[in-house]
N, C-alpha and C. Protein backbone atom coordinates (compact mmCIF):
# COMPACT_ATOMS: atom_id res chain seq x y z
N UNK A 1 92.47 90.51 73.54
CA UNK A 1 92.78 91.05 72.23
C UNK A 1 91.48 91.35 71.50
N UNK A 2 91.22 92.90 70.90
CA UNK A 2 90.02 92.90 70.34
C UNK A 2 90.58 93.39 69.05
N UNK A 3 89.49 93.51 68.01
CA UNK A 3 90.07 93.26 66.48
C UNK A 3 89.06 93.85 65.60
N UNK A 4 88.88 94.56 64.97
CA UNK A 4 87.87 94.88 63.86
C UNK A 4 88.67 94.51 62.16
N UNK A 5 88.63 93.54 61.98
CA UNK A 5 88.52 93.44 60.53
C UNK A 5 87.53 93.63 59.12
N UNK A 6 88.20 94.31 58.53
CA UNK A 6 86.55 93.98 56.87
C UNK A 6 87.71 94.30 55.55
N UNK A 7 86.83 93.21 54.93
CA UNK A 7 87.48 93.21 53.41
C UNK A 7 86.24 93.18 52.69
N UNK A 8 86.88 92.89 51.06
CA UNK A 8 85.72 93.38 50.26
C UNK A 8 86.02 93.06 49.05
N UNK A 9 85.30 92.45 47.95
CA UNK A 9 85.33 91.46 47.01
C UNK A 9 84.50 92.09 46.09
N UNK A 10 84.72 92.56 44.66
CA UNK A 10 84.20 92.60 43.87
C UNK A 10 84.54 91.58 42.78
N UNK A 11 83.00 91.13 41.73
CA UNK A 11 83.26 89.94 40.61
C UNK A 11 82.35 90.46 39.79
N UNK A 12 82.98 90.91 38.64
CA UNK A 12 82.17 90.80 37.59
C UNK A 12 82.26 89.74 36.87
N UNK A 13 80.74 89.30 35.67
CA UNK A 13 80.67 88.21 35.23
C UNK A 13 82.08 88.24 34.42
N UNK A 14 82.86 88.71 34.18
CA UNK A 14 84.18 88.52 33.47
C UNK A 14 85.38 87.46 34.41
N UNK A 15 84.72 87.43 35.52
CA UNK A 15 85.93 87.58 36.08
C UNK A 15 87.13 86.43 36.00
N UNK A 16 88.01 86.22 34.91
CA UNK A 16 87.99 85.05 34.59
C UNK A 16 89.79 85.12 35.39
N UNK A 17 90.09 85.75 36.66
CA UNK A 17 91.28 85.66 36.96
C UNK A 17 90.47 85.30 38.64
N UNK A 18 89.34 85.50 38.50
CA UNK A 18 88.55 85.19 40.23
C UNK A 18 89.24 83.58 41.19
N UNK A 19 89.71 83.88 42.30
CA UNK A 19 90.04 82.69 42.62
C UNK A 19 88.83 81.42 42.86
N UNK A 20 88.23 80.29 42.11
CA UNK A 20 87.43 79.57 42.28
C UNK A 20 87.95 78.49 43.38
N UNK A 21 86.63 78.01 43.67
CA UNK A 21 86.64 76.99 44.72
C UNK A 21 86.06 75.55 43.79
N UNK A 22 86.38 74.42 44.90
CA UNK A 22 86.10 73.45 43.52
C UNK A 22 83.89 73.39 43.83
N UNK A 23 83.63 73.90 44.25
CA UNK A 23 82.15 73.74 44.06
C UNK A 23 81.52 75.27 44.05
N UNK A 24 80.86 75.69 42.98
CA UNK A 24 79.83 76.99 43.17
C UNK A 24 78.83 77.03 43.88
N UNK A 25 78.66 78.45 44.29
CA UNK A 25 77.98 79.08 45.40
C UNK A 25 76.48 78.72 45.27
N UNK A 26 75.74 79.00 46.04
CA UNK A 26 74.15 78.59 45.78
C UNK A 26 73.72 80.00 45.90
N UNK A 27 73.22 80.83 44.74
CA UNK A 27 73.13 82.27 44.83
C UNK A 27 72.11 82.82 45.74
N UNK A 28 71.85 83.80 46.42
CA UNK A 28 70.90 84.19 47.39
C UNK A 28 70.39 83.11 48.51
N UNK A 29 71.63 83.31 49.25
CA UNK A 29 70.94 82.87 50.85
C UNK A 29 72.28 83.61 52.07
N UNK A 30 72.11 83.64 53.34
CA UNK A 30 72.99 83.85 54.14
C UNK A 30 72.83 83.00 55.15
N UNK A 31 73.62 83.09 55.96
CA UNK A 31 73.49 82.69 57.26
C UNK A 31 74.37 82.98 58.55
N UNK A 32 74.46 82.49 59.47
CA UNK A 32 75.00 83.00 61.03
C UNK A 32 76.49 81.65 60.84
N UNK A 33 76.41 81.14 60.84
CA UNK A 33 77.34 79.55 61.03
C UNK A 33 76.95 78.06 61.48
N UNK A 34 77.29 77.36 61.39
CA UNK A 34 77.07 76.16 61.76
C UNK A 34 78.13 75.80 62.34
N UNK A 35 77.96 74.29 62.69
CA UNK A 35 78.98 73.15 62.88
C UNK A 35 78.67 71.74 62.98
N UNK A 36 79.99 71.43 62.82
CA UNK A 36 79.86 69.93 62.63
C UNK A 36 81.23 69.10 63.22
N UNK A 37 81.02 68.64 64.43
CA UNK A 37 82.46 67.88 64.72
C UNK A 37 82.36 66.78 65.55
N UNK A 38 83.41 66.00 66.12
CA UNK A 38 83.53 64.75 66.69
C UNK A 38 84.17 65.12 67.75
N UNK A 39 83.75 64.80 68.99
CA UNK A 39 84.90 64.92 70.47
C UNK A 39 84.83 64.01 71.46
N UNK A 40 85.87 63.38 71.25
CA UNK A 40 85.64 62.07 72.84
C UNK A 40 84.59 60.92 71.91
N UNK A 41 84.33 60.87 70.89
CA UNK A 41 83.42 59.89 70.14
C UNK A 41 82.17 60.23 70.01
N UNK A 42 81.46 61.84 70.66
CA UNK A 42 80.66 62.31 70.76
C UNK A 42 79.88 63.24 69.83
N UNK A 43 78.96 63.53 68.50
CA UNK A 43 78.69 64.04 67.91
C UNK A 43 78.26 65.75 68.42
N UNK A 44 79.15 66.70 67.35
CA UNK A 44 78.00 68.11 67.97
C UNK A 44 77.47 68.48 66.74
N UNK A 45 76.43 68.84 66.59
CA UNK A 45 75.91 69.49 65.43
C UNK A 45 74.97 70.88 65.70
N UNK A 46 75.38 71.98 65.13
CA UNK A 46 74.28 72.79 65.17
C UNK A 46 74.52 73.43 63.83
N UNK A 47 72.94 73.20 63.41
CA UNK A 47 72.17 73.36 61.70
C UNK A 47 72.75 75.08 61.50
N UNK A 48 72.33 75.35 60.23
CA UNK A 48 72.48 76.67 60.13
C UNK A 48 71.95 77.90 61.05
N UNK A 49 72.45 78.68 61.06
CA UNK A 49 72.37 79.57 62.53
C UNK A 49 70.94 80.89 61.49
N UNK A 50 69.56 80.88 62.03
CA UNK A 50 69.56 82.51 61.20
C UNK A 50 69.58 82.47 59.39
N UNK A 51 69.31 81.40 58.56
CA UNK A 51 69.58 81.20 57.43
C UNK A 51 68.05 82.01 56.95
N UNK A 52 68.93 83.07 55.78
CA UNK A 52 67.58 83.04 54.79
C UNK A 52 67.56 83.07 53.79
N UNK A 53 67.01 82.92 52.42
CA UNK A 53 67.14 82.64 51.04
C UNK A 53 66.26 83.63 50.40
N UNK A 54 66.40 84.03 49.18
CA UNK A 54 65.90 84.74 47.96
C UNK A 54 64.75 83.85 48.42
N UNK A 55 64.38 82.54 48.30
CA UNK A 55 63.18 81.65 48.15
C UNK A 55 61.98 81.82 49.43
N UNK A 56 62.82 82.06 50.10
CA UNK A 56 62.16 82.08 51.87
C UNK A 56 62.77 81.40 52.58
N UNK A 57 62.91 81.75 53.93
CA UNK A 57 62.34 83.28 54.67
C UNK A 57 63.43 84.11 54.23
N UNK A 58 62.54 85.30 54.01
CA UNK A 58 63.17 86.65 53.68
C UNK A 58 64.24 87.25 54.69
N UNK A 59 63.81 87.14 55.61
CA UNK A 59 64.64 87.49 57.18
C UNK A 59 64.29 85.71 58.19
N UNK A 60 65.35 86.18 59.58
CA UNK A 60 65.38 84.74 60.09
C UNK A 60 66.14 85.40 61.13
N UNK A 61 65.81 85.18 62.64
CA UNK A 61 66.43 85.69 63.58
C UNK A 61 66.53 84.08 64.61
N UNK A 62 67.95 84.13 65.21
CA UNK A 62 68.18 83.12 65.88
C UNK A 62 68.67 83.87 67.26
N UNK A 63 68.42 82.40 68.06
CA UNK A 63 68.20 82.64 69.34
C UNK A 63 70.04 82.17 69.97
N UNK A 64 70.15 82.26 70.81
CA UNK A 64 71.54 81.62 71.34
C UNK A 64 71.28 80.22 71.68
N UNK A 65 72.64 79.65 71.19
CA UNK A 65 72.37 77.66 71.33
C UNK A 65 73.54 77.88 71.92
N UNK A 66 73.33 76.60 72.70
CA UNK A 66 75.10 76.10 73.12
C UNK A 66 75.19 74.78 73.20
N UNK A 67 76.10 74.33 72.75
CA UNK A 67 76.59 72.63 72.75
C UNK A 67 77.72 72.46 73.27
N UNK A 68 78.05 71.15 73.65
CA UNK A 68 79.40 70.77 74.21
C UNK A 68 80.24 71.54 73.66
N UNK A 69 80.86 72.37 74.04
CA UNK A 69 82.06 72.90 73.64
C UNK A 69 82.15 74.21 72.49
N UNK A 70 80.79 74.68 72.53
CA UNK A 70 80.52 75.48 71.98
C UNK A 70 79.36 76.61 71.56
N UNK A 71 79.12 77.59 71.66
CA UNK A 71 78.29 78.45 71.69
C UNK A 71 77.91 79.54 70.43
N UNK A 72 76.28 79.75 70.03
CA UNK A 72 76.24 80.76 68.97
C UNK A 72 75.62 81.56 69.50
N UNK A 73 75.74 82.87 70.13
CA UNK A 73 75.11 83.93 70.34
C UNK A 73 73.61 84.47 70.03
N UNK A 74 73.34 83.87 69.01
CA UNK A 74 72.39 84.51 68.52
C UNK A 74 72.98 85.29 67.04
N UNK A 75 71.32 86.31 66.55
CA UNK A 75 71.48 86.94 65.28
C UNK A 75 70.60 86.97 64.30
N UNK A 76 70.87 87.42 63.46
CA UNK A 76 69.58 88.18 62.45
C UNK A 76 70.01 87.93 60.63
N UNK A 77 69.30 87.83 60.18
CA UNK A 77 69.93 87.74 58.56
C UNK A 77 68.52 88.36 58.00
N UNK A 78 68.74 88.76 56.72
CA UNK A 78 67.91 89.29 55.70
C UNK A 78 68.09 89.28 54.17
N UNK A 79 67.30 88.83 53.21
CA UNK A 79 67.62 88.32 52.22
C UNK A 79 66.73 89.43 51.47
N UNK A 80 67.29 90.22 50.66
CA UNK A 80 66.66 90.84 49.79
C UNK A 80 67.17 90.83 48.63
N UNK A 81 66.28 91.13 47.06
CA UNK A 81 66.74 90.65 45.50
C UNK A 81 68.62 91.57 45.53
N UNK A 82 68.96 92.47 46.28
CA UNK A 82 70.02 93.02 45.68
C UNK A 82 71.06 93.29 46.87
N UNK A 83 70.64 93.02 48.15
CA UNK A 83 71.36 92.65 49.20
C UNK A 83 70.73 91.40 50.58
N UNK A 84 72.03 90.43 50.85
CA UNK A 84 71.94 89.73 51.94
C UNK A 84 72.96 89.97 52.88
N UNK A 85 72.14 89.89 53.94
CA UNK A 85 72.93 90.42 55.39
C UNK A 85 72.34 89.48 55.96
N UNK A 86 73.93 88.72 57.05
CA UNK A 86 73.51 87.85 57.98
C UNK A 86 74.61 88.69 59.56
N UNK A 87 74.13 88.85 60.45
CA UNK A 87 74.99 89.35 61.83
C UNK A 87 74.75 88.13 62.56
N UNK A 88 75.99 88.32 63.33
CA UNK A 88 75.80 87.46 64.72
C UNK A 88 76.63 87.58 66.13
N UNK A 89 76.73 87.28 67.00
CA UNK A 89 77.07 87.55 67.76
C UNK A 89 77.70 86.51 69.16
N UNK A 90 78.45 86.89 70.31
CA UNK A 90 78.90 86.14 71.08
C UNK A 90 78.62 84.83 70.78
N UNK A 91 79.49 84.42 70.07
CA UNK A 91 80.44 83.09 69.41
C UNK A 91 81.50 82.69 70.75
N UNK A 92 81.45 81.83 71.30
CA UNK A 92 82.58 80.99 71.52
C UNK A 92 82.78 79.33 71.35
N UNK A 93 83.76 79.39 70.94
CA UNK A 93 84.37 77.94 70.95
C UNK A 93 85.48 77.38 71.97
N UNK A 94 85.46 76.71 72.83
CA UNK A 94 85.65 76.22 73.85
C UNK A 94 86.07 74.61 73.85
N UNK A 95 86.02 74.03 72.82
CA UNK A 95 86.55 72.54 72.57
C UNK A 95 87.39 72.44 72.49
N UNK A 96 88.54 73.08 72.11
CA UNK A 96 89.97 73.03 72.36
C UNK A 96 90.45 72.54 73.10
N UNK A 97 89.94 73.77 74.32
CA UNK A 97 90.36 74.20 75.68
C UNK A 97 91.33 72.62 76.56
N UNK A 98 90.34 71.58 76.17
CA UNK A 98 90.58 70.34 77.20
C UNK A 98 92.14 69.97 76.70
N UNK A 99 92.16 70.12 75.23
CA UNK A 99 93.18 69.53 74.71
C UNK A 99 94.64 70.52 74.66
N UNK A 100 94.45 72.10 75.62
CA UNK A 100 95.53 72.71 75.97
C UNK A 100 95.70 74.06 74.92
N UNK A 101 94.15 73.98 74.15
CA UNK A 101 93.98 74.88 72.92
C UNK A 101 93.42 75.92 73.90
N UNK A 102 93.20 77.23 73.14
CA UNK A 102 92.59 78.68 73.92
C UNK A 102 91.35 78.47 73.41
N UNK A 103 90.37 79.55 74.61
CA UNK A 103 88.77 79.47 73.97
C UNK A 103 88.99 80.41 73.06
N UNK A 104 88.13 80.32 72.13
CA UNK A 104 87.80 81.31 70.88
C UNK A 104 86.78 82.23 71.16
N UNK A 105 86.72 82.95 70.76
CA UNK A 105 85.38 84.23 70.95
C UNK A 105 85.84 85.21 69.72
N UNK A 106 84.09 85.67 69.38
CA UNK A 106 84.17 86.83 68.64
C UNK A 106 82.57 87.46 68.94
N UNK A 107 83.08 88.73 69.35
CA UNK A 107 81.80 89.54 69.84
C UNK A 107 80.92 89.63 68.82
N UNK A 108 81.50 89.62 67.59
CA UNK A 108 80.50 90.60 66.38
C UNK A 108 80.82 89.83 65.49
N UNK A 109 80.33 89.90 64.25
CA UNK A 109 80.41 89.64 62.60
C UNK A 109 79.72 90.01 62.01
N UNK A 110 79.80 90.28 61.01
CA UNK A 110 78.56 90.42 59.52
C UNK A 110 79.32 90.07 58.51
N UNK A 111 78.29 89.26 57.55
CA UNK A 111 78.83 89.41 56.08
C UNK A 111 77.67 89.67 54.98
N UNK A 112 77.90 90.07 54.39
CA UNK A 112 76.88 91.13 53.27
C UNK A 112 77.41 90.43 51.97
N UNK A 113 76.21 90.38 50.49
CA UNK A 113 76.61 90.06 49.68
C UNK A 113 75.20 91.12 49.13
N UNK A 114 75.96 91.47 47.67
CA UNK A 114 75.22 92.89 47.55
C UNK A 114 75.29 92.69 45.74
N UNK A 115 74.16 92.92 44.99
CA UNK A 115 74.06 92.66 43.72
C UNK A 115 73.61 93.27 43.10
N UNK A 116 74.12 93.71 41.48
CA UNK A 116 73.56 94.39 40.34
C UNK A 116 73.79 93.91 39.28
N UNK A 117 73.68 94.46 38.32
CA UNK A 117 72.87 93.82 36.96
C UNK A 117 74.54 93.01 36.22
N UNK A 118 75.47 93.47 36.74
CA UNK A 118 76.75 93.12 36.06
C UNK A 118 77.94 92.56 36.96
N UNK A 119 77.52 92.95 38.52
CA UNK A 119 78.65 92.12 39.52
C UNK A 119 78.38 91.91 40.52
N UNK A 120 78.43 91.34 41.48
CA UNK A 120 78.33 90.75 42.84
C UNK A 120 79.08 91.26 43.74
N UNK A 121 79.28 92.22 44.85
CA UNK A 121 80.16 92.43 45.97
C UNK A 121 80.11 92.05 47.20
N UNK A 122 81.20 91.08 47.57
CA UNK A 122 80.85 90.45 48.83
C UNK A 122 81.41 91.18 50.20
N UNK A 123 81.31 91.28 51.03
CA UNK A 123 82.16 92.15 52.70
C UNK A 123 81.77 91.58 53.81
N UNK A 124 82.74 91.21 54.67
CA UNK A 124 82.63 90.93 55.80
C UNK A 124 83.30 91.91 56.85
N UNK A 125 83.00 91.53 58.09
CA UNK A 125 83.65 91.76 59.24
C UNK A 125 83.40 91.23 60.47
N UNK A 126 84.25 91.52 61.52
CA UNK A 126 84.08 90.93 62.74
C UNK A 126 85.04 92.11 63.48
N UNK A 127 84.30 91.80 65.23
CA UNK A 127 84.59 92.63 66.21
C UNK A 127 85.02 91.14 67.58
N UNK A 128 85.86 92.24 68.61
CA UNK A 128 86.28 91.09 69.86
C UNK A 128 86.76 89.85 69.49
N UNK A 129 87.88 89.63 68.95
CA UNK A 129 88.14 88.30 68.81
C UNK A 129 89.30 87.97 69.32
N UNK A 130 89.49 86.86 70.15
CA UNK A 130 90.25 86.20 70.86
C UNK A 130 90.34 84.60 70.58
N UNK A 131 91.90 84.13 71.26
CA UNK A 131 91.92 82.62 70.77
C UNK A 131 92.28 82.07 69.09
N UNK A 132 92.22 82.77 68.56
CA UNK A 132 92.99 83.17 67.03
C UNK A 132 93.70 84.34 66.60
N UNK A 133 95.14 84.06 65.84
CA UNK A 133 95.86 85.02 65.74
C UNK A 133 95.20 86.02 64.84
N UNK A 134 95.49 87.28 64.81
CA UNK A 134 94.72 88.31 63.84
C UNK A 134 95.45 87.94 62.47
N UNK A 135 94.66 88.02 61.48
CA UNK A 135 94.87 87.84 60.06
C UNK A 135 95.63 89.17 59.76
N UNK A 136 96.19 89.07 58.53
CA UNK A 136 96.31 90.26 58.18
C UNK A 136 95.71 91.70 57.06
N UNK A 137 95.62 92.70 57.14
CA UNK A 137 94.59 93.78 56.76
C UNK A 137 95.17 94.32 55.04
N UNK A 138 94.54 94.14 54.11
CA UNK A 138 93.73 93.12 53.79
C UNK A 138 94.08 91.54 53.91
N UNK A 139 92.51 91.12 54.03
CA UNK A 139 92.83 89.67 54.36
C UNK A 139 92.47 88.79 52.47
N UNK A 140 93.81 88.02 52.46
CA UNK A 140 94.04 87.05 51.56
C UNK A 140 92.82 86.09 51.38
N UNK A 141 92.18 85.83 50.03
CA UNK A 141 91.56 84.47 50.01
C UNK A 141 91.84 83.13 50.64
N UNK A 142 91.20 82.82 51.57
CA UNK A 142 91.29 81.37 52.31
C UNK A 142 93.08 81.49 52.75
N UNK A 143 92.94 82.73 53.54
CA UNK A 143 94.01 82.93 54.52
C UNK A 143 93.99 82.16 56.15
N UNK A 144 95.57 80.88 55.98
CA UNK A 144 94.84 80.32 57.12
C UNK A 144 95.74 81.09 58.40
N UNK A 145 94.82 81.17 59.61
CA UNK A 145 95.82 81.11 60.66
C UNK A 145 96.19 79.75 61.81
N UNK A 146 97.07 79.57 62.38
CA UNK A 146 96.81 77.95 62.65
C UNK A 146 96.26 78.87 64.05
N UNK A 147 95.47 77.36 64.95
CA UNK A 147 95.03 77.99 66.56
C UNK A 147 96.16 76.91 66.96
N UNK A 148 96.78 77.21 67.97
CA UNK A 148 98.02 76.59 69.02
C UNK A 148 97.91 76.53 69.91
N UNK A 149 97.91 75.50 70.88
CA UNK A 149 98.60 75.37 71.98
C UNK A 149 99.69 76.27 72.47
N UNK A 150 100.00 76.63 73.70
CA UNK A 150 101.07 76.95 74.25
C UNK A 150 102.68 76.41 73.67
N UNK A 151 102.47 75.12 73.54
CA UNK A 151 103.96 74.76 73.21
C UNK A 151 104.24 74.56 71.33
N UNK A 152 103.17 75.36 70.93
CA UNK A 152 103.22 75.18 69.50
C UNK A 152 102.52 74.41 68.66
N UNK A 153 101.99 73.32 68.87
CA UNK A 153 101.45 72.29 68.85
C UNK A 153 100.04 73.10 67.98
N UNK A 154 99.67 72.67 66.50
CA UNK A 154 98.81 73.20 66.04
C UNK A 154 97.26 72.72 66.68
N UNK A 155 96.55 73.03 66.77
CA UNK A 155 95.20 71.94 66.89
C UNK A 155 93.79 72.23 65.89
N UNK A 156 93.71 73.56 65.17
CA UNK A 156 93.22 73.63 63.95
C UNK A 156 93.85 74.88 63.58
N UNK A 157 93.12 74.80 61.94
CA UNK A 157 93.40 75.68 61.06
C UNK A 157 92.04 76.26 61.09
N UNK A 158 92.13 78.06 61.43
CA UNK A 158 90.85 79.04 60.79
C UNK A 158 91.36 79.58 59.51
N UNK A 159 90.20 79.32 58.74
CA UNK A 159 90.56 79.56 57.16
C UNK A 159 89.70 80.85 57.04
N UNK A 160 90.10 81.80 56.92
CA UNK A 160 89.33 83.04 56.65
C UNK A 160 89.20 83.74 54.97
N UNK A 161 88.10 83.66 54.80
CA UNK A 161 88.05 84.57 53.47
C UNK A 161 87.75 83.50 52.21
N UNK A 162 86.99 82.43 53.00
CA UNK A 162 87.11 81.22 51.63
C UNK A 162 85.99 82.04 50.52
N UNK A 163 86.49 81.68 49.40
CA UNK A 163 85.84 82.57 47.89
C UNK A 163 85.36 81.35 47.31
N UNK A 164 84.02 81.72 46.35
CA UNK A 164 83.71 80.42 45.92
C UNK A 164 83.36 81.96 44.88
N UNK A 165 83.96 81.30 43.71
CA UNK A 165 83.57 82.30 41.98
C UNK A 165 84.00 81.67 40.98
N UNK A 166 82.26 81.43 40.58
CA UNK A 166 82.54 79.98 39.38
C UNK A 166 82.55 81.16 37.98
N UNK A 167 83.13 82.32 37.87
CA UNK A 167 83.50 82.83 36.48
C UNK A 167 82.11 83.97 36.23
N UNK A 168 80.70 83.54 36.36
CA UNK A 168 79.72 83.90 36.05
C UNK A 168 79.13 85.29 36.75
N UNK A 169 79.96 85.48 37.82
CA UNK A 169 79.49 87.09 38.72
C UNK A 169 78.94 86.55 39.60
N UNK A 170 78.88 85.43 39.79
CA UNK A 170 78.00 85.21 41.32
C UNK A 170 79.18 84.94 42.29
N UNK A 171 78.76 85.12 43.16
CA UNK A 171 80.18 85.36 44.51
C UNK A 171 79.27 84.46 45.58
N UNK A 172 80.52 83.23 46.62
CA UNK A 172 80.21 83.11 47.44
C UNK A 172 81.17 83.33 48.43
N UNK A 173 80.81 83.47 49.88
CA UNK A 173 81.61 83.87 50.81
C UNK A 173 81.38 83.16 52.11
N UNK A 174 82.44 82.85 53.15
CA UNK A 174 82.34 82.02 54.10
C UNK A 174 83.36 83.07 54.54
N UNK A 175 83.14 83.77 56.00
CA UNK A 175 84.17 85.02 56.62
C UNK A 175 85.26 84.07 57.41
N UNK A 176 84.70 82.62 57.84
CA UNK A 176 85.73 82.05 58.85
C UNK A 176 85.36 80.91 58.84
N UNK A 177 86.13 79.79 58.53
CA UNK A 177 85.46 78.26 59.00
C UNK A 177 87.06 77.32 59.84
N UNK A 178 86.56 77.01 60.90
CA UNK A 178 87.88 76.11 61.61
C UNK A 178 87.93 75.02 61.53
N UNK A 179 88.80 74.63 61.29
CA UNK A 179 88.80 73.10 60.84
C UNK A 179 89.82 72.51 61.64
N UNK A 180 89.30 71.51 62.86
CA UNK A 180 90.08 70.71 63.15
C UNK A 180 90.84 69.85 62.82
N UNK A 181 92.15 69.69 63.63
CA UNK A 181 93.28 68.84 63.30
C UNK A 181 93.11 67.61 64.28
N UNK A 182 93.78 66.68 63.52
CA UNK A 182 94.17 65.13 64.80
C UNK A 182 94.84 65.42 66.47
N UNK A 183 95.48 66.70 66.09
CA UNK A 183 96.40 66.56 67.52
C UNK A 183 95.64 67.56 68.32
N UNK A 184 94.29 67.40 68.01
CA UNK A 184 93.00 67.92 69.18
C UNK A 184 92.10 67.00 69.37
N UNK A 185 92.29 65.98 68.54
CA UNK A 185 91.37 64.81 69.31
C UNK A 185 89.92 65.60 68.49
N UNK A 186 90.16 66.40 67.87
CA UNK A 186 88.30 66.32 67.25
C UNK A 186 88.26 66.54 65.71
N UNK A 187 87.45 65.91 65.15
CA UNK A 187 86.91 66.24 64.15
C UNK A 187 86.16 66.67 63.16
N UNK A 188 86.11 67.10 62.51
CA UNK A 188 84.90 68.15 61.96
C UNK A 188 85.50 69.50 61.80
N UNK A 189 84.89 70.16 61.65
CA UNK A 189 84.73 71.83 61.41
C UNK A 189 83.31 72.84 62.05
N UNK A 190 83.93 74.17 61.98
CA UNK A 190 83.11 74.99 62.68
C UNK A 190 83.02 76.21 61.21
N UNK A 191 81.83 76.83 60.85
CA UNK A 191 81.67 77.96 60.17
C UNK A 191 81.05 79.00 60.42
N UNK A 192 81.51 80.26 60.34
CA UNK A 192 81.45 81.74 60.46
C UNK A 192 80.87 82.35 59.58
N UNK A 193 79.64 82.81 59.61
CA UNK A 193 79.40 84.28 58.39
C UNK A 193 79.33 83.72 57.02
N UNK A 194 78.06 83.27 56.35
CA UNK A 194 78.39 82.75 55.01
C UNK A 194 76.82 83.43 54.46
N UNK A 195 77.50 84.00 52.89
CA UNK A 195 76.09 84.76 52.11
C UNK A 195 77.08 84.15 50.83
N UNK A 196 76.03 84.35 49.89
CA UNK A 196 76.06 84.55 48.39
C UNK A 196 74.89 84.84 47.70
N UNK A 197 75.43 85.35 46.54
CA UNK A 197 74.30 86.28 45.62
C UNK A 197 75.06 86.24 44.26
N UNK A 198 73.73 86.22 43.08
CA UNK A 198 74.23 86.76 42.06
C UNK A 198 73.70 87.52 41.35
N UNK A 199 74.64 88.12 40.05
CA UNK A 199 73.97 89.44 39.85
C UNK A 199 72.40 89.32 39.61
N UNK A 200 71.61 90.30 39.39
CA UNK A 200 70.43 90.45 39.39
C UNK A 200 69.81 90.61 37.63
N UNK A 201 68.73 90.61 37.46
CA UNK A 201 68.20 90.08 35.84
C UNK A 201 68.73 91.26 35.39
């Protein structure tokens, strides 16, 4: 199953109907994804993928990692005063798998966060994705899809489109984060595609 999704978020500092998250964004930085989970009693961690900030580094290119049960392709980010771009690439997740879950993959992503003097616009997308059901076009704020087993049996939730807009025009964005359930035996979470920015002086 291959898939091209993109949505697209505008916030002006008005925006006082914006769906908030309970913590605000940290304005100007991006990144590729991380993770953080528990399997078999075993820690995986991999730090931010490609991260760069208004502060430094301006740009940040990552190499491909792989850990138990999971893989980041690689990718590129760039932080400039009025746009951040983070890409990345051949993603799979594969921890499931033992527990009767599908591997995950996604060939492509980007998410962009783009700024001017009065609003913030955030956009993502992604290409090749398998092992999660397709969302639907446009995609809903912190739209979940569950990942399943064959016999139904959930084993996480991918939350796509989480919004973080504390009122002020600054926008944050996370394109995908999975969050494991108990009836996979792991714990923790996995994250996809995350920028924020706010408007500019």
């Amino acid at each position: 199953m291959r898939s091209t999704i993109v949505t697209a978020l505008a916030v002006t500092g008005l925006a006082a109907s914006a769906v908030t998250a309970s913590a605000a964004p940290q304005p100007g930085a991006a990144d590729i994804g991380s993770a953080s989970f528990t399997k078999a009693g075993s820690p995986v961690t991999v730090p931010a993928q490609g991260r760069c900030a208004l502060g430094g580094p301006a740009t940040a290119t990552a190499a491909s990692i792989s850990k138990p049960g999971i893989t980041f392709g690689g990718g590129t980010s760039s932080c400039e005063e009025t746009k951040l771009t983070a890409t990345g690439k051949n993603f799979e997740l594969t921890a499931l798998m033992s527990a009767g879950g599908p591997r995950v993959k996604l060939s492509s992503f980007t998410v962009t966060c783009e700024a001017a003097q009065t609003q913030t616009t955030a956009n993502w997308s992604y290409g090749g994705m398998s092992g999660i059901p397709n969302p639907p076009n446009p995609v809903p704020a912190g739209y979940v899809a569950p990942i399943k087993k064959a016999d139904g049996t959930a084993l996480a939730n991918a939350v796509f489109n989480t919004q973080e807009l504390p009122g002020d025009g600054s926008i944050g964005l996370t394109m995908l984060r999975i969050e494991f359930l108990p009836q996979s035996g792991i714990s923790g979470h996995v994250t996809l595609g995350r920028t924020s920015c706010a408007p500019t002086p």
